[in-house]
C-alpha atoms as a PDB file:
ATOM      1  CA  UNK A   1     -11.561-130.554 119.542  1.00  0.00           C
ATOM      2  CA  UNK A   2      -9.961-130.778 116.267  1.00  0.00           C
ATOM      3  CA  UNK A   3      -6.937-128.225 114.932  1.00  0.00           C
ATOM      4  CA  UNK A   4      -8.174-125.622 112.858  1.00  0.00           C
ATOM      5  CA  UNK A   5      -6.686-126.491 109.120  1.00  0.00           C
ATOM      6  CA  UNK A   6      -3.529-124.381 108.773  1.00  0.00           C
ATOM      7  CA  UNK A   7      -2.811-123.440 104.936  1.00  0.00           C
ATOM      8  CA  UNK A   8       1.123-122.345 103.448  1.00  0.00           C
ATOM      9  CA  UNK A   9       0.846-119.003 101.813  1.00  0.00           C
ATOM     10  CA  UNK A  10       1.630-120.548  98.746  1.00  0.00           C
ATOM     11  CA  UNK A  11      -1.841-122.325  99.061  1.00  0.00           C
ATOM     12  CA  UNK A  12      -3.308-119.409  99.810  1.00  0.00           C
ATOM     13  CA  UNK A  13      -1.782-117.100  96.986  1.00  0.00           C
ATOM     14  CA  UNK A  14      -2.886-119.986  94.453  1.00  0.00           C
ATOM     15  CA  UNK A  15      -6.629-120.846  95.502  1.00  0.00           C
ATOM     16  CA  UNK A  16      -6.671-116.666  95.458  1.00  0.00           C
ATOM     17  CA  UNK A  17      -5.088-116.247  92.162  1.00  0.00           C
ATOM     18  CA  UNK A  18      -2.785-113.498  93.431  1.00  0.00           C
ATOM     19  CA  UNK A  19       1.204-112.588  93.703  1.00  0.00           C
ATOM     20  CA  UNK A  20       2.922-112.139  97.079  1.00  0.00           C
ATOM     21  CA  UNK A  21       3.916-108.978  96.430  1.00  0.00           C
ATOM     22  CA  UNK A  22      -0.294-108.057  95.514  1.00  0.00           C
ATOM     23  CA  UNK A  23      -0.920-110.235  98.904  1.00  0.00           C
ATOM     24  CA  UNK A  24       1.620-108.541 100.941  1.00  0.00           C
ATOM     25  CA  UNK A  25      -0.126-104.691  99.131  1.00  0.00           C
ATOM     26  CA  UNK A  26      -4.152-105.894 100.464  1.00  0.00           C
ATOM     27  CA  UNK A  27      -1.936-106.797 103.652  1.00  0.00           C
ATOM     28  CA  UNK A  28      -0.862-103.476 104.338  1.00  0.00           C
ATOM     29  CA  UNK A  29      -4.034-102.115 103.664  1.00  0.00           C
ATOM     30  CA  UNK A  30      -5.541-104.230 106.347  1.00  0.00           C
ATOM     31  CA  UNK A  31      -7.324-105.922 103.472  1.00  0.00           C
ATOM     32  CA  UNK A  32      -6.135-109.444 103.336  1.00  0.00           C
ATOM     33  CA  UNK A  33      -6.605-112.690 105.652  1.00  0.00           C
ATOM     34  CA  UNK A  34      -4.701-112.516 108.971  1.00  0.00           C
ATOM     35  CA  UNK A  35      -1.275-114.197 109.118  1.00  0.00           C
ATOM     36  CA  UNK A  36      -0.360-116.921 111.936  1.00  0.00           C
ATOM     37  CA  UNK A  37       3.707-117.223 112.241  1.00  0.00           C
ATOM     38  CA  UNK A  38       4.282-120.629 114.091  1.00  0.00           C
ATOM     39  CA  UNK A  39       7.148-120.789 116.583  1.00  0.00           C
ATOM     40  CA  UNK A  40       9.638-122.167 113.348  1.00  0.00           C
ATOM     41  CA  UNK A  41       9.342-119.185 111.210  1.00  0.00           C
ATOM     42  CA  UNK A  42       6.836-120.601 108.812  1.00  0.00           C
ATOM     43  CA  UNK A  43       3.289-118.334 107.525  1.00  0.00           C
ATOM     44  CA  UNK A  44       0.301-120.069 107.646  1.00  0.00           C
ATOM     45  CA  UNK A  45      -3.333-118.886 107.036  1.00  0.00           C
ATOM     46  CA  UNK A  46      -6.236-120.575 109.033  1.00  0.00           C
ATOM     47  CA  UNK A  47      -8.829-121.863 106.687  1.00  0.00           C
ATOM     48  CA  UNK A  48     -11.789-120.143 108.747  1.00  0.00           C
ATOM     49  CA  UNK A  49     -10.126-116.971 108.328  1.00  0.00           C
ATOM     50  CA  UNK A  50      -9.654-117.338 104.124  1.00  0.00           C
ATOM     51  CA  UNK A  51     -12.874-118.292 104.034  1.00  0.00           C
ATOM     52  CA  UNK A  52     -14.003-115.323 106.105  1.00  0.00           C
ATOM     53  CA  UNK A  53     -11.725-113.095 103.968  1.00  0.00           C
ATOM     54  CA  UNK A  54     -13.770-114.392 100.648  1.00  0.00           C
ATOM     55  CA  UNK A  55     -17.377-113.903 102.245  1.00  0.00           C
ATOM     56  CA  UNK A  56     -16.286-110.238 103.074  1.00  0.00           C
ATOM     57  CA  UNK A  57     -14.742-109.729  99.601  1.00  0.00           C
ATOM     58  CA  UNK A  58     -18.057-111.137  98.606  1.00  0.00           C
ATOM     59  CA  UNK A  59     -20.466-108.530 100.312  1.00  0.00           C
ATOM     60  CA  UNK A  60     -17.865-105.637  98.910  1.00  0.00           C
ATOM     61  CA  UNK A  61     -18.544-106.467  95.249  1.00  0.00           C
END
């Protein structure tokens, strides 16, 4: 079984178009893609979840 693809938040915040400090906002609101913190410190977002996160931002608009 392969890994699920693992994305930086920089990846993230650039394919999205957005700031961290927007990001981190939609975050608190419960509105933005979960966060996975590996065991080194480091944020990643899994690629099923963004692209989750876009289909539901979809169906909103």
């Amino acid at each position: 079984m392969a890994r699920p693809q693992m994305l930086k938040l920089g990846e993230v915040l650039e394919e999205i178009d957005m700031s961290r400090a927007a990001f981190y906002r939609m975050r608190a609101r419960g509105q933005a893609p979960q966060l996975r913190k590996l065991p080194n410190g480091q944020i990643r977002v899994r690629r099923q979840d963004l692209d989750a996160w876009w289909e539901s931002c979809e169906k909103a608009a």
